[in-house]
N, C-alpha and C. Protein backbone atom coordinates (compact mmCIF):
# COMPACT_ATOMS: atom_id res chain seq x y z
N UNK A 1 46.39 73.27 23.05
CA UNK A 1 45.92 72.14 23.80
C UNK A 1 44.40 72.20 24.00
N UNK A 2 43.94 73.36 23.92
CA UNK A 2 42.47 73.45 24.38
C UNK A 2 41.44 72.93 23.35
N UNK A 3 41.75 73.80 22.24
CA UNK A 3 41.55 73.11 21.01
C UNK A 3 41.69 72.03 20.67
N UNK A 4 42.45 71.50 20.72
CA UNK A 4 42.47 69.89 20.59
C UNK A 4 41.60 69.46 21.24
N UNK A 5 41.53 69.44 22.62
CA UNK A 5 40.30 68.73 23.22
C UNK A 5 39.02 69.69 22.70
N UNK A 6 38.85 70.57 22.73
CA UNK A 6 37.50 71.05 21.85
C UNK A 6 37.37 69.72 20.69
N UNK A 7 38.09 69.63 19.72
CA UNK A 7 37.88 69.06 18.69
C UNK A 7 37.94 67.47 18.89
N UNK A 8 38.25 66.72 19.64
CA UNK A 8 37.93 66.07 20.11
C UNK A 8 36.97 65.05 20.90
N UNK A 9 36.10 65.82 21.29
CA UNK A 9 35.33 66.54 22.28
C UNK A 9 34.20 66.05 21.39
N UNK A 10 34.02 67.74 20.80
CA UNK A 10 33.67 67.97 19.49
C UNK A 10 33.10 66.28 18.43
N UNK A 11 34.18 66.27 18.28
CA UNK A 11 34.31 64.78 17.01
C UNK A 11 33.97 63.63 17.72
N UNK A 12 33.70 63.61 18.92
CA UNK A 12 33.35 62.33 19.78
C UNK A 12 32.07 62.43 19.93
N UNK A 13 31.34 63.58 20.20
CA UNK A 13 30.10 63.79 20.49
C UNK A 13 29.06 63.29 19.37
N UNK A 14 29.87 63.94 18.24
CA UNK A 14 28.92 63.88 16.76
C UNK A 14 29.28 62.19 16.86
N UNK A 15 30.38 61.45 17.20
CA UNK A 15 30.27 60.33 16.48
C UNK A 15 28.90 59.89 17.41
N UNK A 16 28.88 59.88 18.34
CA UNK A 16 27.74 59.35 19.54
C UNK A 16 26.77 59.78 19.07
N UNK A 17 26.67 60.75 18.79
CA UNK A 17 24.76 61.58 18.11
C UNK A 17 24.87 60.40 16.83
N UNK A 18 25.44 60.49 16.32
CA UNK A 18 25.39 59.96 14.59
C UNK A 18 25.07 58.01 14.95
N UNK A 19 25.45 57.58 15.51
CA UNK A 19 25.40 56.60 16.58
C UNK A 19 23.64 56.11 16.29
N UNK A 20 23.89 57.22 17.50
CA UNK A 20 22.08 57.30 18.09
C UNK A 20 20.89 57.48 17.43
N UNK A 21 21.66 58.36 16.32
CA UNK A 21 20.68 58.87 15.28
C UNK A 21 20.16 57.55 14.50
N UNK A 22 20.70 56.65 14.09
CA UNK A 22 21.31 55.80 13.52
C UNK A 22 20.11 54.44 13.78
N UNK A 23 20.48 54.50 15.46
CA UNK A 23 19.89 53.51 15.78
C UNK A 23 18.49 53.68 16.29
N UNK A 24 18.43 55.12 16.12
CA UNK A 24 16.70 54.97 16.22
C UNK A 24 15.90 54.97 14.89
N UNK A 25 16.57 55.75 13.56
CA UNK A 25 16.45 55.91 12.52
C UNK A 25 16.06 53.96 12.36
N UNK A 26 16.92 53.38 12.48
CA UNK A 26 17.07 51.92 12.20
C UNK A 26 15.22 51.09 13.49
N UNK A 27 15.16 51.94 14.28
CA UNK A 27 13.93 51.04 15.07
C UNK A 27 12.72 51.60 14.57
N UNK A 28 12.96 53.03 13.80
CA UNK A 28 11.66 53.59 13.25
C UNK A 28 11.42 52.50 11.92
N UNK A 29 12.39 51.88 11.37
CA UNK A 29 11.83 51.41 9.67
C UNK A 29 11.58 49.95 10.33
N UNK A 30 12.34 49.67 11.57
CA UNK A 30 11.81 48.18 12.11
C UNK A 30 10.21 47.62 12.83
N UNK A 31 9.64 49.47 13.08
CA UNK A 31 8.72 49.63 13.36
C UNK A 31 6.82 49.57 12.22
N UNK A 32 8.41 50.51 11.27
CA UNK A 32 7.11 50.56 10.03
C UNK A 32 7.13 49.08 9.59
N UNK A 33 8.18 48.83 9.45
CA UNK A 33 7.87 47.51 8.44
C UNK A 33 6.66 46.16 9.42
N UNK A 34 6.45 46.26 11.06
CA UNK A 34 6.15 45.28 11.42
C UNK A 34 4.47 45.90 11.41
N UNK A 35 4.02 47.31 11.06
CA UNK A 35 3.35 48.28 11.41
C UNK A 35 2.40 47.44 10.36
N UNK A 36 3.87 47.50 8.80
CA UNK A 36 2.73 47.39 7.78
C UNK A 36 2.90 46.06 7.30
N UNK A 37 3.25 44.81 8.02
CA UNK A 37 2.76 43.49 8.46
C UNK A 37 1.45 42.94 8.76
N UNK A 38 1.49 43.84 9.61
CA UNK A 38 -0.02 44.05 10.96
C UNK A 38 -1.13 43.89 9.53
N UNK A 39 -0.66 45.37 9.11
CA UNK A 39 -1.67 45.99 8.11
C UNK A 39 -2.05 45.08 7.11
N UNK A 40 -0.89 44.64 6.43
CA UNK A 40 -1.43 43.77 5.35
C UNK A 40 -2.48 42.46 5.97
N UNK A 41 -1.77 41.96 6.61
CA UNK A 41 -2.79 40.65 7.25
C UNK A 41 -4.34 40.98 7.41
N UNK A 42 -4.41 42.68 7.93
CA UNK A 42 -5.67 42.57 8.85
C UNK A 42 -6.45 43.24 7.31
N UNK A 43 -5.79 43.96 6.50
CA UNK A 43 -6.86 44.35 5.07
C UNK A 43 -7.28 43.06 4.64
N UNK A 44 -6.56 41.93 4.53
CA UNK A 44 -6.90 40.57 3.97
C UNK A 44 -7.61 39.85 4.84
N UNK A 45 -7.91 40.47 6.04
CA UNK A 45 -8.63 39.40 7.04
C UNK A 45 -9.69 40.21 6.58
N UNK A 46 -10.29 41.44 6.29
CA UNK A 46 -11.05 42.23 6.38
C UNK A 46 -11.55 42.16 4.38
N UNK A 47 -10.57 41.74 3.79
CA UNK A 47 -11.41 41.63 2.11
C UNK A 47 -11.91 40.59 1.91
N UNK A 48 -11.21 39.81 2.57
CA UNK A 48 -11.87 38.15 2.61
C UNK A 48 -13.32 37.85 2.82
N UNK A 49 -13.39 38.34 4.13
CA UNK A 49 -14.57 38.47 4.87
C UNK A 49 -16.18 39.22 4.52
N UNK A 50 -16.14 39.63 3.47
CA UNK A 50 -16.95 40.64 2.57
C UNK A 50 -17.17 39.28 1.43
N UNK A 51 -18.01 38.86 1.12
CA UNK A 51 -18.84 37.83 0.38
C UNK A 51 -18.71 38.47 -1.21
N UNK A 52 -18.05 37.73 -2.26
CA UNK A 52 -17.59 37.75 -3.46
C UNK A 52 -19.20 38.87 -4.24
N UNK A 53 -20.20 38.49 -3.36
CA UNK A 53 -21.58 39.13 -4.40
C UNK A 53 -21.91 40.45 -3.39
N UNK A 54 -20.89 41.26 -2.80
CA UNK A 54 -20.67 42.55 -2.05
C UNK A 54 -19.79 43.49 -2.58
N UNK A 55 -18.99 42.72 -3.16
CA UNK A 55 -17.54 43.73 -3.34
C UNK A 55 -18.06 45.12 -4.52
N UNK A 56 -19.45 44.94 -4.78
CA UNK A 56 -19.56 45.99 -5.55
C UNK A 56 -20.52 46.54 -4.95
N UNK A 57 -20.85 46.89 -3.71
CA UNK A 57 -21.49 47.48 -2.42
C UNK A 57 -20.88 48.53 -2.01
N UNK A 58 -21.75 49.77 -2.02
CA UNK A 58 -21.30 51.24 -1.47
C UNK A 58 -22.15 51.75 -0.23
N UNK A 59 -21.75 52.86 0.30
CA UNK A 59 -22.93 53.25 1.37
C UNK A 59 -23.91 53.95 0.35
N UNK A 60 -23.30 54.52 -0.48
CA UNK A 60 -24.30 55.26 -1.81
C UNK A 60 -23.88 55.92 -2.81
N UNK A 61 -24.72 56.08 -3.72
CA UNK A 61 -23.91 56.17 -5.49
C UNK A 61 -22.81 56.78 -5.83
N UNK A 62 -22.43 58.06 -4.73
CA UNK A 62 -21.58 58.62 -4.52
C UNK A 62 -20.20 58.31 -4.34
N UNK A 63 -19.92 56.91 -3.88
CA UNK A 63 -18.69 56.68 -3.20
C UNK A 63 -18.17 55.41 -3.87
N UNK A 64 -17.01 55.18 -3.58
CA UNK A 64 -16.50 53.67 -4.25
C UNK A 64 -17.02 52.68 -3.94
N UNK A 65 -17.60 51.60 -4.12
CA UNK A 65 -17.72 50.09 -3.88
C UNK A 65 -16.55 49.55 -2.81
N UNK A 66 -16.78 48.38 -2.03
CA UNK A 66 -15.60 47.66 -1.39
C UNK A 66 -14.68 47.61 -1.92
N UNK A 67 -15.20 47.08 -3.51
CA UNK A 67 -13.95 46.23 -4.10
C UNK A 67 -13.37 47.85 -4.59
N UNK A 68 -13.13 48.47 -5.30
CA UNK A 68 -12.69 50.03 -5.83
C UNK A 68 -11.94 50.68 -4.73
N UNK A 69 -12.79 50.77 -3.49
CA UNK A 69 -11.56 50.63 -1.86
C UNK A 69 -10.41 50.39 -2.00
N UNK A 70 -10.50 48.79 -2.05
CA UNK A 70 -9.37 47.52 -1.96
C UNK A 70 -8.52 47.98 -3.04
N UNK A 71 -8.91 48.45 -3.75
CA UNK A 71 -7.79 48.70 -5.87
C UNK A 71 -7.33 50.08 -4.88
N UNK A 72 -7.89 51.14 -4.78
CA UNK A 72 -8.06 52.58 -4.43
C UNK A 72 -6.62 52.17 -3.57
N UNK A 73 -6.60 51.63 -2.07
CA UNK A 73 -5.64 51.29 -1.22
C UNK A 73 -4.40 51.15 -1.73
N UNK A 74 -4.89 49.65 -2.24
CA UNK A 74 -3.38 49.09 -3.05
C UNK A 74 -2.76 50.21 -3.84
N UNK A 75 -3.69 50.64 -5.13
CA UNK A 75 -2.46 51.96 -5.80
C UNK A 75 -1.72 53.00 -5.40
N UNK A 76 -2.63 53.40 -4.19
CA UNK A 76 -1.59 54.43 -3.29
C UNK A 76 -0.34 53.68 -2.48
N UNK A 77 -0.28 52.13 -2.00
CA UNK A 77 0.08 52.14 -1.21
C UNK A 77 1.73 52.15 -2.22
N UNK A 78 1.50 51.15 -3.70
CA UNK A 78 2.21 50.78 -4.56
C UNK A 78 3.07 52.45 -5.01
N UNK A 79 2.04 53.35 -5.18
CA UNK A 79 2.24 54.59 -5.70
C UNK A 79 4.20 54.85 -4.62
N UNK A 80 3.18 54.83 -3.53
CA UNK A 80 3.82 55.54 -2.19
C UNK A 80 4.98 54.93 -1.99
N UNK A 81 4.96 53.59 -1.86
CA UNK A 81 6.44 52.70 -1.68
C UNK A 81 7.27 52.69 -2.76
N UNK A 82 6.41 52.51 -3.86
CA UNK A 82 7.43 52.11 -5.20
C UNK A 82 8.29 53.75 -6.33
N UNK A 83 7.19 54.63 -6.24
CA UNK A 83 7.46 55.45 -6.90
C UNK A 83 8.75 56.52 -5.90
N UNK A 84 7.70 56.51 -4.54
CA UNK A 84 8.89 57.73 -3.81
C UNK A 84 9.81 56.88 -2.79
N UNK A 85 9.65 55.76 -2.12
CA UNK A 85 10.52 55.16 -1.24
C UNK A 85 11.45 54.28 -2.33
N UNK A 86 10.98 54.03 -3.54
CA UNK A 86 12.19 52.90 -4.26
C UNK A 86 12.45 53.87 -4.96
N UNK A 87 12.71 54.91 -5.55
CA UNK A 87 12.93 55.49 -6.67
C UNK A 87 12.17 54.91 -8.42
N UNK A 88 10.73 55.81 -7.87
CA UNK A 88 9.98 55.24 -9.08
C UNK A 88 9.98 53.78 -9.98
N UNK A 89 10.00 52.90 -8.65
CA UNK A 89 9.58 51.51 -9.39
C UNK A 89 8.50 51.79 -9.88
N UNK A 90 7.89 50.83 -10.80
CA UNK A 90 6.54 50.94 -11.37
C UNK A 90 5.34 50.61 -10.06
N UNK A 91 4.61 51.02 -10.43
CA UNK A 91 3.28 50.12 -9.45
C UNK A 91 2.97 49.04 -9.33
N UNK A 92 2.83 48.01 -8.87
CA UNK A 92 2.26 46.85 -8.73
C UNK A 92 0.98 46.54 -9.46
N UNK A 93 -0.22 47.76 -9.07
CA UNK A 93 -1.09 48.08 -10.03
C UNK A 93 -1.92 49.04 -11.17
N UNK A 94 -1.75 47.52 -12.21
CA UNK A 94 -2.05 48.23 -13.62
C UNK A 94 -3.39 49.04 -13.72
N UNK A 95 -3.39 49.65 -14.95
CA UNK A 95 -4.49 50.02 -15.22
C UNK A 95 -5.70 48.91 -15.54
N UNK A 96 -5.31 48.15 -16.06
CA UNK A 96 -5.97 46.43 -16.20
C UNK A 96 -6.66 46.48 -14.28
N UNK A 97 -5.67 46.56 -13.74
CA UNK A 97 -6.54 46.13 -12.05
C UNK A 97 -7.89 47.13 -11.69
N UNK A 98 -7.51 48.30 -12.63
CA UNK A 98 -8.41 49.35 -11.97
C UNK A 98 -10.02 49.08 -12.14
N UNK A 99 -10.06 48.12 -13.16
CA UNK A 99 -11.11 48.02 -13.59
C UNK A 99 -11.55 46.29 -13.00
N UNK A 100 -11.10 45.48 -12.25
CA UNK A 100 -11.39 44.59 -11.52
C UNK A 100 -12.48 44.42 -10.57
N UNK A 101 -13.57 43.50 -10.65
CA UNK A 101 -14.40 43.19 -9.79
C UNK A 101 -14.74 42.22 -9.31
N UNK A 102 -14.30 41.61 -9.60
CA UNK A 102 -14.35 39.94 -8.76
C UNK A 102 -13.30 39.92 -7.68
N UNK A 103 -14.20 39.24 -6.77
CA UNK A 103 -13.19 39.00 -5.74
C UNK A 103 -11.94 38.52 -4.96
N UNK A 104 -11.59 37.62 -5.48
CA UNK A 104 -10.28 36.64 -5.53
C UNK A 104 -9.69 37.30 -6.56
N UNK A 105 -9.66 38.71 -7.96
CA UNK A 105 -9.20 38.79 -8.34
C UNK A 105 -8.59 40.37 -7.42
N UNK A 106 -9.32 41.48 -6.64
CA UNK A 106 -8.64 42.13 -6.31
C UNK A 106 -7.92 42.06 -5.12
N UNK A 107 -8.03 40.38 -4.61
CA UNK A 107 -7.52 40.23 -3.24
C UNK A 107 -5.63 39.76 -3.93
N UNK A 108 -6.05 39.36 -4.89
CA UNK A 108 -4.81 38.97 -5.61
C UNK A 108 -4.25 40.16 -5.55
N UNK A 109 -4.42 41.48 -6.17
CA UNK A 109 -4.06 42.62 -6.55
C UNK A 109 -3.40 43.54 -4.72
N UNK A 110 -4.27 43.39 -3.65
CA UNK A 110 -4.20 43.59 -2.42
C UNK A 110 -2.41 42.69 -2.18
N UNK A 111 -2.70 41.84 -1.88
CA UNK A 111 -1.32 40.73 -1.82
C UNK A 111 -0.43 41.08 -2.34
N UNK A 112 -0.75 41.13 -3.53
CA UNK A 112 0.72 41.79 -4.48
C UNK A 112 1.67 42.83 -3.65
N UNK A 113 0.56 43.68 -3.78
CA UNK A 113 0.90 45.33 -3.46
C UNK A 113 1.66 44.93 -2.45
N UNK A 114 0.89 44.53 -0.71
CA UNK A 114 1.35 45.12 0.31
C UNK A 114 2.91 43.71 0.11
N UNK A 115 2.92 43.16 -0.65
CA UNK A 115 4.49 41.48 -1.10
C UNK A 115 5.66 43.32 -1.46
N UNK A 116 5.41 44.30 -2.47
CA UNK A 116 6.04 44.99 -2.73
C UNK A 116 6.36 45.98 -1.87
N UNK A 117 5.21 46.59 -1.56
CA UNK A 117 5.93 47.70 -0.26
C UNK A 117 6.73 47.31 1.22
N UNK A 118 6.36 45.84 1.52
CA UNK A 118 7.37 45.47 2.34
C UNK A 118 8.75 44.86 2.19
N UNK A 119 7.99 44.29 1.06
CA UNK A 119 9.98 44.17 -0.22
C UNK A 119 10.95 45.55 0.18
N UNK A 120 9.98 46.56 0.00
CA UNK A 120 10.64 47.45 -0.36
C UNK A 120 11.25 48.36 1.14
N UNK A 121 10.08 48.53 1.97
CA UNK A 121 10.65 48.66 3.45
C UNK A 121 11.82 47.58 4.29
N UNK A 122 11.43 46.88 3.89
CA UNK A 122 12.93 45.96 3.82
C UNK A 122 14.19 46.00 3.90
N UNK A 123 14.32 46.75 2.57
CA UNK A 123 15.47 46.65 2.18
C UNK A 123 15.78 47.99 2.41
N UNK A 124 15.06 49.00 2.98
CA UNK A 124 15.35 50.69 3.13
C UNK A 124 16.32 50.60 3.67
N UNK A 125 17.15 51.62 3.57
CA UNK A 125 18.03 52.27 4.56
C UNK A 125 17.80 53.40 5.01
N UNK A 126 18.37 53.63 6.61
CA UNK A 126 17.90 54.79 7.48
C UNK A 126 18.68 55.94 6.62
N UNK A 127 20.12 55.55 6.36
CA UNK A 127 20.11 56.54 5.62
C UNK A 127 19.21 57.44 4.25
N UNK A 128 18.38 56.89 4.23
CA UNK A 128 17.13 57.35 3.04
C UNK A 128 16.21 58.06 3.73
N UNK A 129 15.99 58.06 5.21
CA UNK A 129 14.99 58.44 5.37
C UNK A 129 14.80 60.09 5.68
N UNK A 130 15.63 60.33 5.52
CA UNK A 130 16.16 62.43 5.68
C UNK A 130 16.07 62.26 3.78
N UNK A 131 15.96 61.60 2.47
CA UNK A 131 16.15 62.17 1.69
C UNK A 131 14.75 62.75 0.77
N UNK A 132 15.21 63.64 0.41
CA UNK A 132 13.64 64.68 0.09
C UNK A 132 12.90 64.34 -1.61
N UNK A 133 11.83 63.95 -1.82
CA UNK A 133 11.32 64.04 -2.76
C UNK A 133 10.17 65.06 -3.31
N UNK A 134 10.12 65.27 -4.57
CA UNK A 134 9.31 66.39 -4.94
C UNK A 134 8.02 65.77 -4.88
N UNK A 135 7.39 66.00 -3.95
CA UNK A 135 5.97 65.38 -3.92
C UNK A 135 5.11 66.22 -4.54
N UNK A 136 3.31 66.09 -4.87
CA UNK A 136 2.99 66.96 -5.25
C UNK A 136 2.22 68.27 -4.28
N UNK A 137 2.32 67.95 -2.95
CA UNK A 137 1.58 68.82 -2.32
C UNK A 137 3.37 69.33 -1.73
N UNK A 138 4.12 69.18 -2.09
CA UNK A 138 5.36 70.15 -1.52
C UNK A 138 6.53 68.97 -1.71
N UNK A 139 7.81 69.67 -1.50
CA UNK A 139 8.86 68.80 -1.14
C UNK A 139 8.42 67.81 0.46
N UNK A 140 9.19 66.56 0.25
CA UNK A 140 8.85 66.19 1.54
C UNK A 140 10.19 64.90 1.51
N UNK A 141 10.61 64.64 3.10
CA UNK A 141 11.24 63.55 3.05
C UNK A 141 10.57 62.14 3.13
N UNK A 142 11.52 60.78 2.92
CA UNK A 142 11.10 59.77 3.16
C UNK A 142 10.41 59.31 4.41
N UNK A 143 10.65 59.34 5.38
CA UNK A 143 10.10 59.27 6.48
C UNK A 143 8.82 59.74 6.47
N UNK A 144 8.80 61.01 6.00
CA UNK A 144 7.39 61.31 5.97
C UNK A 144 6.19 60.58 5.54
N UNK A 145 6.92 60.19 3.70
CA UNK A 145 5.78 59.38 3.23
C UNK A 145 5.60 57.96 3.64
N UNK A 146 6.81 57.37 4.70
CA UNK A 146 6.13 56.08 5.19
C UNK A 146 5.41 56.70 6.37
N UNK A 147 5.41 57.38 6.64
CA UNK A 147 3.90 57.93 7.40
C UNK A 147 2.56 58.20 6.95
N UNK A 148 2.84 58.68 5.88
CA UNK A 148 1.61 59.24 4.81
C UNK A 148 1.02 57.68 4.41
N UNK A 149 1.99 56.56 3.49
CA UNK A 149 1.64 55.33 3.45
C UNK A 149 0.70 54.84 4.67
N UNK A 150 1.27 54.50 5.99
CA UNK A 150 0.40 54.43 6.89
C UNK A 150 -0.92 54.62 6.80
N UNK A 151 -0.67 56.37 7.03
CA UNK A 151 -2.28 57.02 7.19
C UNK A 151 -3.24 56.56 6.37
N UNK A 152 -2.96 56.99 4.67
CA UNK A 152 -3.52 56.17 3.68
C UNK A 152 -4.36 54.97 4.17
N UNK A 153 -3.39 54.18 4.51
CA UNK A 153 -4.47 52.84 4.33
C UNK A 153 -5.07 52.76 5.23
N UNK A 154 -4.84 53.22 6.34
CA UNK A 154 -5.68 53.63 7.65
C UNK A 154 -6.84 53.83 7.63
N UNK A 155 -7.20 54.77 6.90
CA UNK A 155 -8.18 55.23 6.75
C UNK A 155 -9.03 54.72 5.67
N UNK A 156 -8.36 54.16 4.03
CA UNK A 156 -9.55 53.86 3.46
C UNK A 156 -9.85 51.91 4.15
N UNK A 157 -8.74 51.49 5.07
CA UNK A 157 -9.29 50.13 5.55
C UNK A 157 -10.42 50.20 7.03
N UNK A 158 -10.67 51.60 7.61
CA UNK A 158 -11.44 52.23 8.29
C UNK A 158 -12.97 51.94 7.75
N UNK A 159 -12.69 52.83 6.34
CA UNK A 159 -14.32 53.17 5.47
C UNK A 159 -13.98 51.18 5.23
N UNK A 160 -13.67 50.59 4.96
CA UNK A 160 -13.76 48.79 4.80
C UNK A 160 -14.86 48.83 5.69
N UNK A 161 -14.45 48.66 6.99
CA UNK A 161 -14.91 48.18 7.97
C UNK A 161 -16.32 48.38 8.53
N UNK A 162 -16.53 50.14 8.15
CA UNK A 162 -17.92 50.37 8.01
C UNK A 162 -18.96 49.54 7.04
N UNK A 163 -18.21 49.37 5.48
CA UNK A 163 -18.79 48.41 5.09
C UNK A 163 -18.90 46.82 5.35
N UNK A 164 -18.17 46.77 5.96
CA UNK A 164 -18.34 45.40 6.38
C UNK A 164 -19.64 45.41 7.18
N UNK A 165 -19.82 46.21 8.29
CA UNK A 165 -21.19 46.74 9.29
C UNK A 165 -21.86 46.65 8.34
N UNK A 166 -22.15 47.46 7.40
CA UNK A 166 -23.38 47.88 7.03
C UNK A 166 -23.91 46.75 5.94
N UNK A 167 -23.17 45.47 5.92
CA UNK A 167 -23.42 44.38 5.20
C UNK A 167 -23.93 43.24 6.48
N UNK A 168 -23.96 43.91 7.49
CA UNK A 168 -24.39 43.12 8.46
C UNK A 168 -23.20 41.51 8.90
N UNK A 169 -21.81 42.13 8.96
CA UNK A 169 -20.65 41.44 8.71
C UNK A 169 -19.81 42.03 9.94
N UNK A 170 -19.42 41.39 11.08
CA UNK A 170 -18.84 41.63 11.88
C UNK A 170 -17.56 41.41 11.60
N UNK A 171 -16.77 42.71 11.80
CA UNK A 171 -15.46 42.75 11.22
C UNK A 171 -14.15 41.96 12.15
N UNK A 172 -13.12 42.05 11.70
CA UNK A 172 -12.07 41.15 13.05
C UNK A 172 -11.50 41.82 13.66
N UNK A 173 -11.12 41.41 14.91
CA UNK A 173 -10.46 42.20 16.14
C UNK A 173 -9.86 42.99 15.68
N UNK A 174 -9.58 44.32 15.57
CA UNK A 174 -8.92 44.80 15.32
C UNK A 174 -7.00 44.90 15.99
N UNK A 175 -6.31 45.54 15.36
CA UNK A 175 -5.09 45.02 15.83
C UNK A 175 -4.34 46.52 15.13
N UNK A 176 -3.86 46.65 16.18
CA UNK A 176 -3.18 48.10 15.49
C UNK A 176 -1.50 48.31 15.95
N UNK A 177 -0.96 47.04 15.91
CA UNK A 177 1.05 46.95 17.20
C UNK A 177 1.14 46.03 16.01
């Protein structure tokens, strides 16, 4: 008799954890996906805004141009969603984009991308997000790299924004929910 209710017990608890697990697993991808909503809008409020005879503007010889940024972004973001969150879809962008400099043509390329990685957060399931891929700096799970995605663009739509300053271009409110 004791046993039984142990196992019981037991098998009730896990169903409730598994539950819970479940439904936060499910508010974390409801989170990313509105995260990288935000994101896409505000890179496009922010490539727009940079004048078509800039996009090949650096702080100095050293570093990428705006527009090389904007390509730079998109391929990781395409890399990140399509290759390890879809199971190696292709990229969004070609080698043809890498070499793009006009402006309306890499905002096209921007659009694309972030149309695919939210295609693709979309349609995730929580159950995916415990599953592990061979990344190249180590094994890692899914969850992780929609974190890593995040950071990524975080940061090179950060260095944007400086250039936007230093073009004497006041950037837009920022918005980070």
């Amino acid at each position: 008799m004791k046993s039984a209710f142990v196992l019981i017990t037991t098998t009730f608890c896990s169903l409730c954890y598994h539950g819970y697990a479940q439904a936060v697993d499910t508010l974390f991808l409801n989170a990313a996906y509105a995260k990288l909503q935000t994101s896409a809008e505000y890179t496009l409020k922010v490539a727009y805004l940079m004048p078509a005879d800039k996009y090949d503007s650096r702080p100095s010889p050293g570093q990428m141009s705006f527009g090389q940024q904007l390509i730079h972004l998109s391929r990781n973001l395409g890399w990140l969603s399509g290759y390890y969150l879809n199971n190696g879809e292709e990229n969004p962008v070609t080698e043809a984009d890498l070499k793009l400099q006009q402006k309306d043509s890499i905002i096209a390329v921007v659009d694309r991308t972030y149309g695919q990685a939210l295609a693709i957060l979309k349609r995730f399931s929580p159950d995916q997000l415990t599953d592990t891929v061979s990344f190249f700096a180590g094994p890692m799970n899914k969850l992780r790299i929609i974190n890593l995605l995040n950071d990524h663009q975080t940061h090179h739509r950060g260095q944007l924004v400086v250039y936007l300053r230093m073009n004497g271009i006041k950037p837009p409110p920022y918005v980070g929910w």
